[in-house]
N, C-alpha and C. Protein backbone atom coordinates (compact mmCIF):
# COMPACT_ATOMS: atom_id res chain seq x y z
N UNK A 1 0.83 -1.19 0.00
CA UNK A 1 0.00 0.00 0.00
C UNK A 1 0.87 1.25 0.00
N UNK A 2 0.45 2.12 -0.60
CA UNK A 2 1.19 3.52 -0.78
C UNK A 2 0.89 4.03 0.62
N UNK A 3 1.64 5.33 1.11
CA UNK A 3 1.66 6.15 1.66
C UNK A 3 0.24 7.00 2.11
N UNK A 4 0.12 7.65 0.58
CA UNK A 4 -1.03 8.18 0.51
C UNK A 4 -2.60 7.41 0.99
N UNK A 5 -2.63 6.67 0.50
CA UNK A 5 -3.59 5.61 0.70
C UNK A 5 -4.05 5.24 2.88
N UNK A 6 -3.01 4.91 3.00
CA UNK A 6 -2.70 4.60 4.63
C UNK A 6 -3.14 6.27 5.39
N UNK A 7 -2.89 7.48 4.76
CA UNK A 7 -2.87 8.45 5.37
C UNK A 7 -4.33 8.87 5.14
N UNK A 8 -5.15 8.70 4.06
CA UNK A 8 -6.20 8.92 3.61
C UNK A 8 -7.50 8.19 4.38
N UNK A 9 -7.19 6.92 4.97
CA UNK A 9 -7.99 5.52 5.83
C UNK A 9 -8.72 6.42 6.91
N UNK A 10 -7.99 7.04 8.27
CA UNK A 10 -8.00 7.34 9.12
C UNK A 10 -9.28 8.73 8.83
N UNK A 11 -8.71 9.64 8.27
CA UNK A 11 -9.96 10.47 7.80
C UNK A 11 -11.06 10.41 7.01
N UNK A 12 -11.44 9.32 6.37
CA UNK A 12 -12.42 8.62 6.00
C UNK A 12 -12.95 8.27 7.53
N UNK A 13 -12.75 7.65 7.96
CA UNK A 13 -13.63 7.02 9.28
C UNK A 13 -14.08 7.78 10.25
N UNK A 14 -12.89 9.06 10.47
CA UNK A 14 -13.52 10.09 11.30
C UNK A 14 -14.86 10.99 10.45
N UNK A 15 -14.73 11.32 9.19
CA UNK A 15 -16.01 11.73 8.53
C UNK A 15 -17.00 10.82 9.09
N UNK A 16 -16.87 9.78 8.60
CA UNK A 16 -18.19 9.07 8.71
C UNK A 16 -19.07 8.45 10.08
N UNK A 17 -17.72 8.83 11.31
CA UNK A 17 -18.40 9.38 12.80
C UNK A 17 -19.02 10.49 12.98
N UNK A 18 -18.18 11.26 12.51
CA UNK A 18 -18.77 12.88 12.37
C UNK A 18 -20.26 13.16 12.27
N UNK A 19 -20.53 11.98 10.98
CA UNK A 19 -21.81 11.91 10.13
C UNK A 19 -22.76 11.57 10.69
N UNK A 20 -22.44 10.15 11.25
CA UNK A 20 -22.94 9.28 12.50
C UNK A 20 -23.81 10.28 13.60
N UNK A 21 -22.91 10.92 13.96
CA UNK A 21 -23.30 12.35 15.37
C UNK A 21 -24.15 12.96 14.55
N UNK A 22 -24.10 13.66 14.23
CA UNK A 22 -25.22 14.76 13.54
C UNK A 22 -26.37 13.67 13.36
N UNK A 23 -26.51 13.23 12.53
CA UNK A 23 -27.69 12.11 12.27
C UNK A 23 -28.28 11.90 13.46
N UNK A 24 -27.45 11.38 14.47
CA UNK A 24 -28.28 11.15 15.45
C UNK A 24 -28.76 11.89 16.25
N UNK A 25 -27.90 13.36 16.58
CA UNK A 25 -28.61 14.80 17.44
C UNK A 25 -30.26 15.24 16.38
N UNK A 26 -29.58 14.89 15.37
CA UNK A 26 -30.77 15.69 14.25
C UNK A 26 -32.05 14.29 14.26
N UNK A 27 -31.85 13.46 14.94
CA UNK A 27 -33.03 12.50 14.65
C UNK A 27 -33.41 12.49 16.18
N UNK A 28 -32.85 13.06 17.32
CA UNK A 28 -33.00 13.34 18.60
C UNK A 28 -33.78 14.59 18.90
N UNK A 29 -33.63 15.51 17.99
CA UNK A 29 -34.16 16.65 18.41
C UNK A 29 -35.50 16.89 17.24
N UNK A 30 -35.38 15.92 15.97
CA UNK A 30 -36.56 15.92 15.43
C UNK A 30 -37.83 15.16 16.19
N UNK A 31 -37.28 13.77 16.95
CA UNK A 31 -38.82 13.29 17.40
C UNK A 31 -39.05 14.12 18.74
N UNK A 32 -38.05 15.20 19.47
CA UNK A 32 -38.62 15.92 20.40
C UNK A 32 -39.75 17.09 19.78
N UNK A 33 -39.53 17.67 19.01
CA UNK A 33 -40.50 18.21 18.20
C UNK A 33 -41.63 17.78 18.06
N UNK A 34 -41.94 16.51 17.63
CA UNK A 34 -43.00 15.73 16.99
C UNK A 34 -43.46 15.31 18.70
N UNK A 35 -42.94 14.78 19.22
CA UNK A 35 -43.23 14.74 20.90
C UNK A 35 -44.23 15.68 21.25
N UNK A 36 -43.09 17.29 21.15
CA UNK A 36 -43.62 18.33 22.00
C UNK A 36 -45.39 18.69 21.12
N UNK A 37 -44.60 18.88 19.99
CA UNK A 37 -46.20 19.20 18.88
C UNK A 37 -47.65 18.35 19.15
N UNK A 38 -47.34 16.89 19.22
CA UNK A 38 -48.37 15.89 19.95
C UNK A 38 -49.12 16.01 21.34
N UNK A 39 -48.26 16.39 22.20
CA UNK A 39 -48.44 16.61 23.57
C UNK A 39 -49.77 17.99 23.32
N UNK A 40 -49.03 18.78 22.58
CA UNK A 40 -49.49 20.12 22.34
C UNK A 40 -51.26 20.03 21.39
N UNK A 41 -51.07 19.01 20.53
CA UNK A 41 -51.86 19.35 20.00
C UNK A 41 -53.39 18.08 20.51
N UNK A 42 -52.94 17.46 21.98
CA UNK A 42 -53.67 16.80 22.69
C UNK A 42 -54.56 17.58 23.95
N UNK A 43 -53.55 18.90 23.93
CA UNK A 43 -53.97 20.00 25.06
C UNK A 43 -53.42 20.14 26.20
N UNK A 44 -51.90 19.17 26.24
CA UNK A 44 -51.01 18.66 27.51
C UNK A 44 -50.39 20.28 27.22
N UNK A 45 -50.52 20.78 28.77
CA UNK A 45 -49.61 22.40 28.86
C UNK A 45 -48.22 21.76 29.12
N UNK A 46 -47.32 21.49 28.51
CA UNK A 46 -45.71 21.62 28.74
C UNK A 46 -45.34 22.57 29.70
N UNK A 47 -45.57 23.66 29.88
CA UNK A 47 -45.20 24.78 31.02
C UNK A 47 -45.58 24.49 32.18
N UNK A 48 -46.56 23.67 32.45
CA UNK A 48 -46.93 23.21 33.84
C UNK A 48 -46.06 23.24 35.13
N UNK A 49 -46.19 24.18 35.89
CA UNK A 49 -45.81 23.84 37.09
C UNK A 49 -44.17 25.37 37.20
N UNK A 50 -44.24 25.62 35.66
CA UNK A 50 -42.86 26.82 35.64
C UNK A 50 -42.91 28.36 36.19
N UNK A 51 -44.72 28.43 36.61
CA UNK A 51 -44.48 30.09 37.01
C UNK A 51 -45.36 29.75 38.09
């Protein structure tokens, strides 16, 4: 194997952790949405209990 090749491996894999993370904050904070919107659109007050 070349040089190049061996040096190139390592940052391939960190991208595709990188990728990994986001995907999963962004699929974490999308079903909180869909959560909060449901709750909301059942008539559940989320603020309950804050003032």
């Amino acid at each position: 194997m070349s040089m190049i090749s061996l040096a190139a491996t390592p940052a391939a894999v960190e991208t595709r952790i990188a990728d990994s993370a986001f995907k999963t904050i962004l699929l974490f904070c999308c079903t909180g949405l869909v959560a909060s919107f449901g709750l909301m659109a059942h008539g559940i007050d989320l603020s309950a209990g804050l003032m």
